[in-house]
N, C-alpha and C. Protein backbone atom coordinates (compact mmCIF):
# COMPACT_ATOMS: atom_id res chain seq x y z
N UNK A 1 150.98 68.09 98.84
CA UNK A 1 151.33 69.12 99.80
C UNK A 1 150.65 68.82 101.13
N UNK A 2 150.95 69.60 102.22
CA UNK A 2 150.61 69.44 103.40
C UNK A 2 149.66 70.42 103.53
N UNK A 3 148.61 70.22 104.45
CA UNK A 3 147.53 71.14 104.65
C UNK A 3 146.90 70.93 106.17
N UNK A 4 146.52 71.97 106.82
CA UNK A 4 145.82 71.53 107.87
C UNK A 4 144.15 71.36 107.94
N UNK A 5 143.51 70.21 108.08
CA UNK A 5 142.34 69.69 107.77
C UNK A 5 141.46 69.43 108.96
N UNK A 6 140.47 69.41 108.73
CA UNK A 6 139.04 69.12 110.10
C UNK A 6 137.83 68.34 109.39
N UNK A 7 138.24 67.01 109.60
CA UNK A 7 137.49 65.90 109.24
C UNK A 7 135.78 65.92 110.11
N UNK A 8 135.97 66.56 111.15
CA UNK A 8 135.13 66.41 112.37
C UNK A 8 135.39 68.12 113.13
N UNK A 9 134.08 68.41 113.54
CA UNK A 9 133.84 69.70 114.62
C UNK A 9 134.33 69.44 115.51
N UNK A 10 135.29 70.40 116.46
CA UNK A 10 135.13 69.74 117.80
C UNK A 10 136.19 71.24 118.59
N UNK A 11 137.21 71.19 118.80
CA UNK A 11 138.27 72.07 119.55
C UNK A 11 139.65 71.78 119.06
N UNK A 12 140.43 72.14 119.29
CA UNK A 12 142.07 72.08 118.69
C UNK A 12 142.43 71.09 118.05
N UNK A 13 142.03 69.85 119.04
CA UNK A 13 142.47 68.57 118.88
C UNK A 13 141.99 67.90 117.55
N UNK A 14 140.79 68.55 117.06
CA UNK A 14 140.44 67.67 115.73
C UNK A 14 141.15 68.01 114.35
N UNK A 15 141.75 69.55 114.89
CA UNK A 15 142.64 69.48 113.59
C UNK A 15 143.98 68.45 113.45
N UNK A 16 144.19 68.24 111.92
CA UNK A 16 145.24 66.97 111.56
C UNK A 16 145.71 67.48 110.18
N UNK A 17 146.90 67.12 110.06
CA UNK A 17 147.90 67.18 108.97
C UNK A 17 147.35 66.05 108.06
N UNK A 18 146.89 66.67 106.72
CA UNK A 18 146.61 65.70 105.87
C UNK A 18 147.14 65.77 104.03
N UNK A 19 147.17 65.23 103.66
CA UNK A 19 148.29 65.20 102.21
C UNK A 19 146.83 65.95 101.34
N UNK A 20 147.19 66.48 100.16
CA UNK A 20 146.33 67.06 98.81
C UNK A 20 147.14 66.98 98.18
N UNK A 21 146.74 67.17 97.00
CA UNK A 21 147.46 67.77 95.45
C UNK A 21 147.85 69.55 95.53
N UNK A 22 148.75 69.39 95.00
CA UNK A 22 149.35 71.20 94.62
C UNK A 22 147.68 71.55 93.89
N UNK A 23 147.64 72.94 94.17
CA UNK A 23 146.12 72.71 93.28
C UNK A 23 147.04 73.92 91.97
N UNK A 24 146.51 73.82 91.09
CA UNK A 24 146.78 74.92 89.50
C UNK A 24 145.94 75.97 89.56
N UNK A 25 146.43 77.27 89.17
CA UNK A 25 145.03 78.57 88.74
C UNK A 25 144.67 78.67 88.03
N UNK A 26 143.64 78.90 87.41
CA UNK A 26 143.06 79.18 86.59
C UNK A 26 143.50 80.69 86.15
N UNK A 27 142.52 80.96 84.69
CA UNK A 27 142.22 82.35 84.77
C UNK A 27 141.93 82.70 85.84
N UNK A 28 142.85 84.55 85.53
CA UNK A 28 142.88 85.38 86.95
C UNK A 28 143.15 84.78 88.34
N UNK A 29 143.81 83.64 87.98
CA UNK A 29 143.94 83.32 89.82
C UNK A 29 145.72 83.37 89.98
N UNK A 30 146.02 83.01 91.62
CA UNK A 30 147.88 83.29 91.46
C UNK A 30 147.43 81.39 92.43
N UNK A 31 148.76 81.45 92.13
CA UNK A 31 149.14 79.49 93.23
C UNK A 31 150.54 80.63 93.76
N UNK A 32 149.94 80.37 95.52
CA UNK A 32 151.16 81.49 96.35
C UNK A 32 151.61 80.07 96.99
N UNK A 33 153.05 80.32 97.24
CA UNK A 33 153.68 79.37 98.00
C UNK A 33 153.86 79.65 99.36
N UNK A 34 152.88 79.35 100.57
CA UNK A 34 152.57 80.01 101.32
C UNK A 34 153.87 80.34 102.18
N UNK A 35 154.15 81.50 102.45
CA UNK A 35 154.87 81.33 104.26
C UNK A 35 154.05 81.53 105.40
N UNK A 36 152.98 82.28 105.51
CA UNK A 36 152.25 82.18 106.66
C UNK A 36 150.61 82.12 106.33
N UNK A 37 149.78 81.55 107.19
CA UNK A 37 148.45 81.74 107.28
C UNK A 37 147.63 82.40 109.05
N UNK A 38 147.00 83.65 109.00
CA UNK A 38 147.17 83.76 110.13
C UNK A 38 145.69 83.06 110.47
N UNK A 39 145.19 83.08 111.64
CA UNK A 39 144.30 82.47 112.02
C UNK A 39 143.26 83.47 113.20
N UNK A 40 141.58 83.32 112.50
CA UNK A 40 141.20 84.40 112.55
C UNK A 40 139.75 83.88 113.68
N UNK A 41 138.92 84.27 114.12
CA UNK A 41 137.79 84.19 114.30
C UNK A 41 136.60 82.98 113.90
N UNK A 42 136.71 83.30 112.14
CA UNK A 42 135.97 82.85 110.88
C UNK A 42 137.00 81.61 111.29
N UNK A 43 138.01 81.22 111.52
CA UNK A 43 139.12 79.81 111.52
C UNK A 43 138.39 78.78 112.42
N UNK A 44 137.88 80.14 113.93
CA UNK A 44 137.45 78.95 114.83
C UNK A 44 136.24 78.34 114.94
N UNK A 45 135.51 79.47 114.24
CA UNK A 45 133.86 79.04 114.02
C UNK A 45 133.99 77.63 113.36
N UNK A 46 134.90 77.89 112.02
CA UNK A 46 134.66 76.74 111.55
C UNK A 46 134.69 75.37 111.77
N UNK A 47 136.12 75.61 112.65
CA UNK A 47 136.43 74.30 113.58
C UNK A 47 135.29 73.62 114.39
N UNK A 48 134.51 74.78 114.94
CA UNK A 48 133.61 74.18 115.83
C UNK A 48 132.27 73.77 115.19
N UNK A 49 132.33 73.94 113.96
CA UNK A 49 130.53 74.14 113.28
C UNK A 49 130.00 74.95 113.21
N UNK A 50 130.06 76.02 113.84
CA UNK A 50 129.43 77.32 113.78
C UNK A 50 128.71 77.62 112.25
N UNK A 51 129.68 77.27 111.53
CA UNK A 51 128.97 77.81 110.09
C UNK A 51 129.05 76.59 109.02
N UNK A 52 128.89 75.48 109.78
CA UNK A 52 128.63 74.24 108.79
C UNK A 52 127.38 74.45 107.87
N UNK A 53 126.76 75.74 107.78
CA UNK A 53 125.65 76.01 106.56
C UNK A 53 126.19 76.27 105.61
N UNK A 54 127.73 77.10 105.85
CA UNK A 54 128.72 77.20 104.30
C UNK A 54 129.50 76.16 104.07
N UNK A 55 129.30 75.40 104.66
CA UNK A 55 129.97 74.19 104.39
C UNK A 55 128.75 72.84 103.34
N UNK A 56 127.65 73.21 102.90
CA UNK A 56 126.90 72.09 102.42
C UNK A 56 127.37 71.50 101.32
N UNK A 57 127.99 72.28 100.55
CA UNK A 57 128.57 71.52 99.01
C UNK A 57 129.82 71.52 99.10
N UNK A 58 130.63 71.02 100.21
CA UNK A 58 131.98 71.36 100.26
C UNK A 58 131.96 69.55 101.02
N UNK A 59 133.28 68.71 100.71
CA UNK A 59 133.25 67.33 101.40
C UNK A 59 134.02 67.65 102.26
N UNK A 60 134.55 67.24 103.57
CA UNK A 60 135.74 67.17 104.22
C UNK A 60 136.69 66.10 103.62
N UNK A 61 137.86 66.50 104.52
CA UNK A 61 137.98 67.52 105.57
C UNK A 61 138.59 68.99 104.73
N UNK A 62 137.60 69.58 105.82
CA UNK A 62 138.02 71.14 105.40
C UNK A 62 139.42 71.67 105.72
N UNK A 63 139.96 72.61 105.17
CA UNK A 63 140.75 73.61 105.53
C UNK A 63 140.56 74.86 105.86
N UNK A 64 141.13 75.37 106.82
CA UNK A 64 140.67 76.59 107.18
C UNK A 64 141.76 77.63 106.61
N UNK A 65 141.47 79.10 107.10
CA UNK A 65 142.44 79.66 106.53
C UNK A 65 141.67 81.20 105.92
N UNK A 66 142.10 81.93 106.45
CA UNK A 66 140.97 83.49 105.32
C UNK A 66 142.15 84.56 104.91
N UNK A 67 143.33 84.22 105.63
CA UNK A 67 144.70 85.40 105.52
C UNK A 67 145.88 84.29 105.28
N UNK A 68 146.59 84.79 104.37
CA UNK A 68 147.92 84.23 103.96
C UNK A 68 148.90 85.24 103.53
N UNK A 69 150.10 85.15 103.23
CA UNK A 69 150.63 85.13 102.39
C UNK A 69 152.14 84.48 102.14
N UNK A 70 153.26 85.05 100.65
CA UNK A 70 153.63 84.29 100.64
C UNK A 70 154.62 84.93 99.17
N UNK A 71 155.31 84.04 98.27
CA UNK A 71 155.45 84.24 97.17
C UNK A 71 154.84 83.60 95.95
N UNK A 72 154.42 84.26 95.06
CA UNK A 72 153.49 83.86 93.39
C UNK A 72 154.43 82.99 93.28
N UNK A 73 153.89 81.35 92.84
CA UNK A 73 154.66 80.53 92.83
C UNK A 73 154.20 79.67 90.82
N UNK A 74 153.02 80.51 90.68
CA UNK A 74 152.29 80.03 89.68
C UNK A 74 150.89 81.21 89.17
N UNK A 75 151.13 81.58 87.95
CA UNK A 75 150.28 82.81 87.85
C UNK A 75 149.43 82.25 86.54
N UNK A 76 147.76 82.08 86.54
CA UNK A 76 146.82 82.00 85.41
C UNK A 76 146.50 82.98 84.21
N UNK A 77 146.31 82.76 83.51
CA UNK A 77 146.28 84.08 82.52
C UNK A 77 145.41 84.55 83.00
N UNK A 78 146.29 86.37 82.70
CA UNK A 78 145.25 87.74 82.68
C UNK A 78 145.12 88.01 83.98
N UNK A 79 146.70 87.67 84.57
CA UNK A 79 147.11 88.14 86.00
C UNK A 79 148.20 89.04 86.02
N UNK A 80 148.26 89.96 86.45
CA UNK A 80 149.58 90.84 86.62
C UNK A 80 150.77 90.91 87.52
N UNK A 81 150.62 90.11 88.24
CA UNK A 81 151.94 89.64 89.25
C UNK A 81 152.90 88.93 88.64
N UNK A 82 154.23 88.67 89.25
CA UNK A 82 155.35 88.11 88.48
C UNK A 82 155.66 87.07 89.39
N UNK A 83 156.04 85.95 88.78
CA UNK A 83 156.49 84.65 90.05
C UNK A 83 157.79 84.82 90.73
N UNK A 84 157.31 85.09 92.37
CA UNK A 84 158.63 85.55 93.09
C UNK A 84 157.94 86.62 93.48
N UNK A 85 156.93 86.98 93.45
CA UNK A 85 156.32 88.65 93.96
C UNK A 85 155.92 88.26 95.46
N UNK A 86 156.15 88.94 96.40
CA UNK A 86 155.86 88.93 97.28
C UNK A 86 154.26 89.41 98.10
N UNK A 87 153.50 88.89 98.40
CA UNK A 87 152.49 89.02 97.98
C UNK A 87 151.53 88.42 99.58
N UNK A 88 149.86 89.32 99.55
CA UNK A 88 149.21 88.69 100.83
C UNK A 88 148.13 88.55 100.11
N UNK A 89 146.71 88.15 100.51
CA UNK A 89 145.38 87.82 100.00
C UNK A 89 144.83 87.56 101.00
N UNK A 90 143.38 87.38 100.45
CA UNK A 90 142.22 86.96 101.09
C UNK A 90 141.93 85.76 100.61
N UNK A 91 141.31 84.66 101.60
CA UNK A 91 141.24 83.08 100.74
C UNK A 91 139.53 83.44 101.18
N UNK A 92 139.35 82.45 100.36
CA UNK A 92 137.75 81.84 100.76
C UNK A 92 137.91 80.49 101.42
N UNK A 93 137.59 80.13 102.64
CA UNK A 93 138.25 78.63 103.15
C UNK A 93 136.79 78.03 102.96
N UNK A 94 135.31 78.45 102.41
CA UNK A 94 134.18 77.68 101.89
C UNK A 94 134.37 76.96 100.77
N UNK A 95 135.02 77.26 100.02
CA UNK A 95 135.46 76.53 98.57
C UNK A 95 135.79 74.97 98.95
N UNK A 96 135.42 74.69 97.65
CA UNK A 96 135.91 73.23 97.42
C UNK A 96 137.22 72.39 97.80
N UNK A 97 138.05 73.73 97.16
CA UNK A 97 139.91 73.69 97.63
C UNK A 97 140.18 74.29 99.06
N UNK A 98 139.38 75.04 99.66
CA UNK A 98 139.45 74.97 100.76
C UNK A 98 140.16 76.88 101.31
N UNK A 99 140.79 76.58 102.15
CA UNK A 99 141.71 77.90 102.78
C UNK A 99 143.12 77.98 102.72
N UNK A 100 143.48 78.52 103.13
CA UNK A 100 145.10 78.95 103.09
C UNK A 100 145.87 78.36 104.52
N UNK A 101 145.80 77.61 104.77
CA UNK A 101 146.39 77.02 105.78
C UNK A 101 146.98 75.36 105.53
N UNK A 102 147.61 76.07 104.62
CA UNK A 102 148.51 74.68 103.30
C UNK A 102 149.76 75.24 103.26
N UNK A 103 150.52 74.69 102.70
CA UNK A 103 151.81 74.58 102.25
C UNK A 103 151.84 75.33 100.66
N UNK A 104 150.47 75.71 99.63
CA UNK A 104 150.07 76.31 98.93
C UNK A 104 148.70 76.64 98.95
N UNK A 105 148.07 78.11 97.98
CA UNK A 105 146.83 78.34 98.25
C UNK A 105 146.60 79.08 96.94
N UNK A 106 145.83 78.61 96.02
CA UNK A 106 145.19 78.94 94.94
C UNK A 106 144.45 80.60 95.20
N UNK A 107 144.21 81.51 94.90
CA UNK A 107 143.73 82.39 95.10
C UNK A 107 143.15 83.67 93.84
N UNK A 108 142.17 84.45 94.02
CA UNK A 108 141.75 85.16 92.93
C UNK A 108 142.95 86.69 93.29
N UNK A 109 143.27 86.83 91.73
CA UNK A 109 144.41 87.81 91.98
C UNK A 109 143.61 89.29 91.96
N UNK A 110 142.57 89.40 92.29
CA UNK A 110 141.65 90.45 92.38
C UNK A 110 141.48 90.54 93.94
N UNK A 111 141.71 89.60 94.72
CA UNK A 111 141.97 89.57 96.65
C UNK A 111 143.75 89.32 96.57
N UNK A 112 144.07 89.74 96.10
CA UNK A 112 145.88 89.53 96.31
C UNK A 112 146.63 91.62 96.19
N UNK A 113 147.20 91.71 96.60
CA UNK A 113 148.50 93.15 96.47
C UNK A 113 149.83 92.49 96.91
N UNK A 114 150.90 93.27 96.48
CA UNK A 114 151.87 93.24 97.00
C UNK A 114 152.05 93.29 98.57
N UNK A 115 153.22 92.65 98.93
CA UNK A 115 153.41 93.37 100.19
C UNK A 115 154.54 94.23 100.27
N UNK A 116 154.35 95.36 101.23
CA UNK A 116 155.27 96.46 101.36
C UNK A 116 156.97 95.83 101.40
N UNK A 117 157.63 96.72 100.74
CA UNK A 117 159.51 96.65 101.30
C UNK A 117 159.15 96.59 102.95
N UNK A 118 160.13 95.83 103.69
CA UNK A 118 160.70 95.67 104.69
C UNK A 118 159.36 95.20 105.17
N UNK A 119 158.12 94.74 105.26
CA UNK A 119 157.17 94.36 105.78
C UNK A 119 157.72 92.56 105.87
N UNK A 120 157.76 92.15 106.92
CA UNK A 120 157.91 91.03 107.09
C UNK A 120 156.72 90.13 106.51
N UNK A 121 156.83 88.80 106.24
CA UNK A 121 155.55 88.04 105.60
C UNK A 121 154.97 87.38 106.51
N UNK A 122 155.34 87.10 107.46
CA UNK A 122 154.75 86.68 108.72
C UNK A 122 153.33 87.59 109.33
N UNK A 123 154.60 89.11 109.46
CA UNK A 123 153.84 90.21 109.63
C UNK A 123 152.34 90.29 108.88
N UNK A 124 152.50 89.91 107.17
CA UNK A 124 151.69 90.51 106.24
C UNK A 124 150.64 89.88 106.30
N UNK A 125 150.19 88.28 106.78
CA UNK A 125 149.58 87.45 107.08
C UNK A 125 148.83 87.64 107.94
N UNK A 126 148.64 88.71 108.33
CA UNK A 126 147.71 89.12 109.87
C UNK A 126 146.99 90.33 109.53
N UNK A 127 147.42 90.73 108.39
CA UNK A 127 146.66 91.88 107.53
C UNK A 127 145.15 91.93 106.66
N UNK A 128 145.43 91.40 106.08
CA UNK A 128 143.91 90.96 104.87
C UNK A 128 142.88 91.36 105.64
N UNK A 129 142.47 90.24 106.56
CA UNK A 129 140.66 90.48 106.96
C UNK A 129 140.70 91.78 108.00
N UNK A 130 141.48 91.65 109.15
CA UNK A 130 141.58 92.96 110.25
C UNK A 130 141.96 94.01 109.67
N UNK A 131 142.92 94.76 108.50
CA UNK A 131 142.82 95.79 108.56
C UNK A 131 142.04 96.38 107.24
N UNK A 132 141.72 95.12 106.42
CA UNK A 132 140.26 95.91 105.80
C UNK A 132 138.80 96.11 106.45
N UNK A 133 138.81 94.97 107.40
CA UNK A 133 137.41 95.41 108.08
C UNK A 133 137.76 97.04 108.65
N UNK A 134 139.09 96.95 109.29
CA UNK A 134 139.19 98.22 110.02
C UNK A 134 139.13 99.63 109.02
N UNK A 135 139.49 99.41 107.93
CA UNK A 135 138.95 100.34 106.59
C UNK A 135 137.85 100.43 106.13
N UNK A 136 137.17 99.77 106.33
CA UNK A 136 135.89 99.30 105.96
C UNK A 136 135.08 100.27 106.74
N UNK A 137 134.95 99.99 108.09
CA UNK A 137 134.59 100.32 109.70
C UNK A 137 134.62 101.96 109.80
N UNK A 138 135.95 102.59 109.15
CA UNK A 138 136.21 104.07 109.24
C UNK A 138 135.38 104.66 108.17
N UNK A 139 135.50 103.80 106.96
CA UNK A 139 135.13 104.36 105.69
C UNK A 139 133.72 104.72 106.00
N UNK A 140 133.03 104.04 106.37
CA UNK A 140 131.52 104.01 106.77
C UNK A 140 130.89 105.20 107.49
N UNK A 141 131.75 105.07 108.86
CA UNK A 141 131.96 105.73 109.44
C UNK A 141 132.04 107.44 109.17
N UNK A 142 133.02 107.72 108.10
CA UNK A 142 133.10 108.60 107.69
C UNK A 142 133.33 109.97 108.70
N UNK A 143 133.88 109.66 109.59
CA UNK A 143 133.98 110.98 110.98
C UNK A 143 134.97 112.17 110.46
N UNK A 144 134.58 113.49 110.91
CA UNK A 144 135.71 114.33 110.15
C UNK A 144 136.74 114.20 111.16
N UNK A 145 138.02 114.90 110.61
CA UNK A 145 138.57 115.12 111.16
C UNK A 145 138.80 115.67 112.49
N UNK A 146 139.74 115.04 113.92
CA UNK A 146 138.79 115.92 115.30
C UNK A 146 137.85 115.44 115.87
N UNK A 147 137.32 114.77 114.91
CA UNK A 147 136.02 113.81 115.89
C UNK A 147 136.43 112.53 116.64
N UNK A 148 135.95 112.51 117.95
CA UNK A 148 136.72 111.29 119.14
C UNK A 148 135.82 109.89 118.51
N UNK A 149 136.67 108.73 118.39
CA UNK A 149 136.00 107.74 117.76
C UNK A 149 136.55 106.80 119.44
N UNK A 150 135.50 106.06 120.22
CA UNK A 150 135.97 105.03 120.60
C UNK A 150 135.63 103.45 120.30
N UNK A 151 136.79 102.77 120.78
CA UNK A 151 137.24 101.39 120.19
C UNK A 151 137.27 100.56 121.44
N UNK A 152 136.67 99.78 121.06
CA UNK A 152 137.16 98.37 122.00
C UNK A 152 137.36 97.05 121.84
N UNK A 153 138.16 96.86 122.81
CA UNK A 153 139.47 95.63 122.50
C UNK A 153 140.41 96.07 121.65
N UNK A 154 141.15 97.42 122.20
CA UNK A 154 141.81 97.77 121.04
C UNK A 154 143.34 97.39 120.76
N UNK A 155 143.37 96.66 121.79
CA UNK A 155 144.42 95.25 122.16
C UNK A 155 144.35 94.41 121.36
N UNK A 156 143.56 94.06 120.49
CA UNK A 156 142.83 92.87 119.92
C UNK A 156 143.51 93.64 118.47
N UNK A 157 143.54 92.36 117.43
CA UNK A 157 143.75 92.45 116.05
C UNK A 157 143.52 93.47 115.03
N UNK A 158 141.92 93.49 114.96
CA UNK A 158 141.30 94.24 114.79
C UNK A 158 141.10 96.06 115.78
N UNK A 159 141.25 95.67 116.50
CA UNK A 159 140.91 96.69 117.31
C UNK A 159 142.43 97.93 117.03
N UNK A 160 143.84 96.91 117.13
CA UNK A 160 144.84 97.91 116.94
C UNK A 160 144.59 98.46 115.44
N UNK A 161 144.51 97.74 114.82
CA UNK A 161 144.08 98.58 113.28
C UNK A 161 143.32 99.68 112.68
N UNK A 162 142.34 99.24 113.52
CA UNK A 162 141.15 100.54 113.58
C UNK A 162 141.94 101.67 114.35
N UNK A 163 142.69 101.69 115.46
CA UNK A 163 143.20 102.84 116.51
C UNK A 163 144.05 103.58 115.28
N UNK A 164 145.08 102.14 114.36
CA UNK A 164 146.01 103.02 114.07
C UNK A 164 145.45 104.12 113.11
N UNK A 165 144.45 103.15 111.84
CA UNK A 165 143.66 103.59 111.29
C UNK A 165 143.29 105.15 111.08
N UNK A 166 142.53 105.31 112.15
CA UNK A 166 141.58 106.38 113.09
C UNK A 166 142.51 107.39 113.16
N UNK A 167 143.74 107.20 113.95
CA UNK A 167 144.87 108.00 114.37
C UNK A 167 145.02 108.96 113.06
N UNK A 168 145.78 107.93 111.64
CA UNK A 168 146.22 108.34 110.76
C UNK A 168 145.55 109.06 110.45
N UNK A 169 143.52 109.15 110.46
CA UNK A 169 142.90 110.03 109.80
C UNK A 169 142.47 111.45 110.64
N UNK A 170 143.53 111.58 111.71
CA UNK A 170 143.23 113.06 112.51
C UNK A 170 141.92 112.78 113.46
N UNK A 171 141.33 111.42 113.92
CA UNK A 171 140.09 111.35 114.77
C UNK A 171 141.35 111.16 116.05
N UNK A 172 140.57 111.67 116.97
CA UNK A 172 140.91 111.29 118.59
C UNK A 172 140.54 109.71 119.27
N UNK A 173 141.20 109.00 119.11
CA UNK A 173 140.89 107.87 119.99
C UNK A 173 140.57 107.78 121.09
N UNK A 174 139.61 106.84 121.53
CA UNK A 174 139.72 106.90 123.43
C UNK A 174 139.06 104.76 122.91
N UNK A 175 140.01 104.77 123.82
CA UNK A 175 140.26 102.95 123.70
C UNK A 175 140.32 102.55 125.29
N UNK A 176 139.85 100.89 125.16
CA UNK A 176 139.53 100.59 126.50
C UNK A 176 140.80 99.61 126.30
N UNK A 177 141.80 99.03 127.82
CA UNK A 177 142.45 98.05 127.78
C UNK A 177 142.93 97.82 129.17
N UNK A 178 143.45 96.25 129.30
CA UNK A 178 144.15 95.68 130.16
C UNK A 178 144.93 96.80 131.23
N UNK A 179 145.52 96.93 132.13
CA UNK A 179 146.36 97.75 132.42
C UNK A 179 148.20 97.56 131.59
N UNK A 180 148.04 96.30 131.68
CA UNK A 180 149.61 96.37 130.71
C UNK A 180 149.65 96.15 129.25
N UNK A 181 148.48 96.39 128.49
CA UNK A 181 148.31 96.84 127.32
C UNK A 181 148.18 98.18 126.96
N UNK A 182 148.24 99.18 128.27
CA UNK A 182 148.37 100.37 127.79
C UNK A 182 149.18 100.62 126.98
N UNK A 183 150.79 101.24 127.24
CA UNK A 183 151.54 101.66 126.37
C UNK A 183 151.96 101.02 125.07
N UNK A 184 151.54 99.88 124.64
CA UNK A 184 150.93 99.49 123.32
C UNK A 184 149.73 100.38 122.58
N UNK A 185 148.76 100.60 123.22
CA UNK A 185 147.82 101.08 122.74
C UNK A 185 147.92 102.73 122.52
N UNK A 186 148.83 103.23 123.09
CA UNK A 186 149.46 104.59 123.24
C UNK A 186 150.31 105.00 121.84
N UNK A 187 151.20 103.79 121.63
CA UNK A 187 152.07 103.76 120.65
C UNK A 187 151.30 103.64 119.16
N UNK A 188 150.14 103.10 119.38
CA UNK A 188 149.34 102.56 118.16
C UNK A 188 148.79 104.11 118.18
N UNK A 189 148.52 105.15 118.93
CA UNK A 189 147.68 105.92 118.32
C UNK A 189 146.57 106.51 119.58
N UNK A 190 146.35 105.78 120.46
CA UNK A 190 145.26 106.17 121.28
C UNK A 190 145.45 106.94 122.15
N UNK A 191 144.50 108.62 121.64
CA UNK A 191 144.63 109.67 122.91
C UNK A 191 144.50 109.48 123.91
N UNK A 192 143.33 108.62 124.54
CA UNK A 192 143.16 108.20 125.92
C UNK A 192 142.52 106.70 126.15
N UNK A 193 142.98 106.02 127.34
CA UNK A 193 143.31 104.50 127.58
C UNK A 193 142.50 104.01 128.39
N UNK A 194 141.04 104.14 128.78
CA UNK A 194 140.32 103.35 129.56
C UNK A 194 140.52 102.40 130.54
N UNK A 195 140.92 102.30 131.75
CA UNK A 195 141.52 101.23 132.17
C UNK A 195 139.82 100.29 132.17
N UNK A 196 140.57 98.35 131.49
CA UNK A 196 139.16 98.04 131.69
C UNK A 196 138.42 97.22 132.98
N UNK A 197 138.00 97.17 133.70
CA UNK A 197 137.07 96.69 134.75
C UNK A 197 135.77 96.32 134.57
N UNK A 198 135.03 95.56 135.63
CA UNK A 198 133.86 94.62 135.43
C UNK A 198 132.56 96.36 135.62
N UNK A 199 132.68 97.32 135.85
CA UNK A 199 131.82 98.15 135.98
C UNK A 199 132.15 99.24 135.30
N UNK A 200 131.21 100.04 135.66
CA UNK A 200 130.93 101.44 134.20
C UNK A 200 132.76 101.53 134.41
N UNK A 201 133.04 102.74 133.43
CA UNK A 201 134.07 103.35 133.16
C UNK A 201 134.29 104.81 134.08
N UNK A 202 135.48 105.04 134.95
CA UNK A 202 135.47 106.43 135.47
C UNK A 202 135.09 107.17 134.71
N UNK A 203 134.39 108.10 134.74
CA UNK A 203 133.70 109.46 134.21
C UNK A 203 134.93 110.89 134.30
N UNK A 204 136.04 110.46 135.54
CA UNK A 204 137.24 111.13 135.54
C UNK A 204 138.05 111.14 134.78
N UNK A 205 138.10 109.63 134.00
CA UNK A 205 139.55 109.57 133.02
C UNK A 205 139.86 110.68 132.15
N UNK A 206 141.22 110.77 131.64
CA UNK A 206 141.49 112.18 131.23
C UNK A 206 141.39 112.04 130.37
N UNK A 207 140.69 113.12 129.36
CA UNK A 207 140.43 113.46 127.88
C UNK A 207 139.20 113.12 127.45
C-alpha cells in the first residue's frame, strides 16, 4: 500500500510516498480502508521533530496521521463492527505501524464509532481529535447553563467545535475573529464576534 512517510525532519518537502505491507488486526482491532486522513497540529510537530522523544523505539520513516476515516475493510476478533461499516477513529501515529495517512490503517476498535447517515467521510476525518478535545474542554469545564464561555480562534478547527459545542449546551459564546470569518462564526453558534486586532479588545462590543 501507499503511505505518506518522513524519513528526515524538516518542512513539507520531506514528506514522500513510500510502499508498506497492508498491515492485519489483531484482537479488538478494525484494518479501515482509508478515504480520508485529516491533518492536525500533532502531524506537524512531527514532521518537524518536535516530538522525536515519541519517536525512540519507532524506525523511520514515520507516518503521520491522528484522524481518519473510512470503511472496516478487516475486523480482529471480539470486535463489533461489520466490514463495509462506515466508520472514523483515532490513530496513534507513535506506533511501530505508524498513523493513518495510508491507503489503510490498523486501529483499536475501542478509538473507532460509526459515522453519522449523510455525514460525508471526508467531513468525518476532521472529527476525532478537535471535537473530542472540544468535549473534553466543556466537560471539565462544566459551566451551567447561561454562563458566557469565551473562545479563541474560533475560526480554527478546534475552536468551531467548542462554539458549536458550547452553543448546544445553552452557554453564551463571545468568540474572537477575522472580520470575514464573522458570519461563519455566527452560524456556528456565537452570541457575540470580537473583531480581532493587534490591541486590547473594544470594551463597547455588544453583548
Amino acid at each position: 500500500m501507499r503511505a505518506v512517510g518522513i524519513l528526515e525532519y524538516g518542512g513539507p518537502d520531506v514528506l514522500e510516498v513510500i510502499d508498506r505491507d497492508i498491515p492485519d488486526p489483531g484482537p479488538g482491532e478494525l484494518r479501515i480502508r482509508v478515504a480520508a486522513a485529516a491533518v492536525n497540529p500533532t502531524d506537524l510537530m512531527l514532521r518537524s521533530g518536535l516530538l522525536d522523544a515519541y519517536l525512540s523505539a519507532v524506525e523511520p520513516p514515520y507516518v503521520p496521521g491522528m484522524d481518519v476515516s473510512g470503511t472496516v475493510d478487516a475486523a480482529g476478533a471480539g470486535t463489533l463492527f461489520a466490514l463495509g461499516d462506515r466508520v472514523m477513529a483515532f490513530v496513534d501515529p507513535f506506533r511501530p505501524q505508524g498513523g493513518a495517512q495510508a491507503e489503510y490503517a490498523v486501529v483499536s476498535a475501542a478509538d473507532t464509532v460509526l459515522v453519522p447517515p449523510g455525514l460525508d467521510l471526508v467531513e468525518a476525518a476532521g472529527l476525532p481529535m478537535n471535537a473530542l478535545t472540544a468535549h473534553q474542554a466543556l466537560a471539565l469545564l462544566a459551566l451551567p447553563r447561561g454562563a458566557s464561555l469565551a473562545v479563541t480562534g474560533g475560526a480554527g478547527a478546534l475552536g468551531g467545535f467548542v462554539i458549536q459545542l458550547a452553543a448546544h449546551r445553552g452557554l453564551r459564546v463571545v468568540a474572537d475573529a477575522a472580520p470575514q470569518d464573522e458570519p461563519l462564526l455566527k452560524q456556528l453558534g456565537a452570541e457575540t464576534v470580537v473583531p480581532r486586532h493587534p490591541g486590547p479588545a473594544d470594551p463597547s462590543t455588544p453583548g
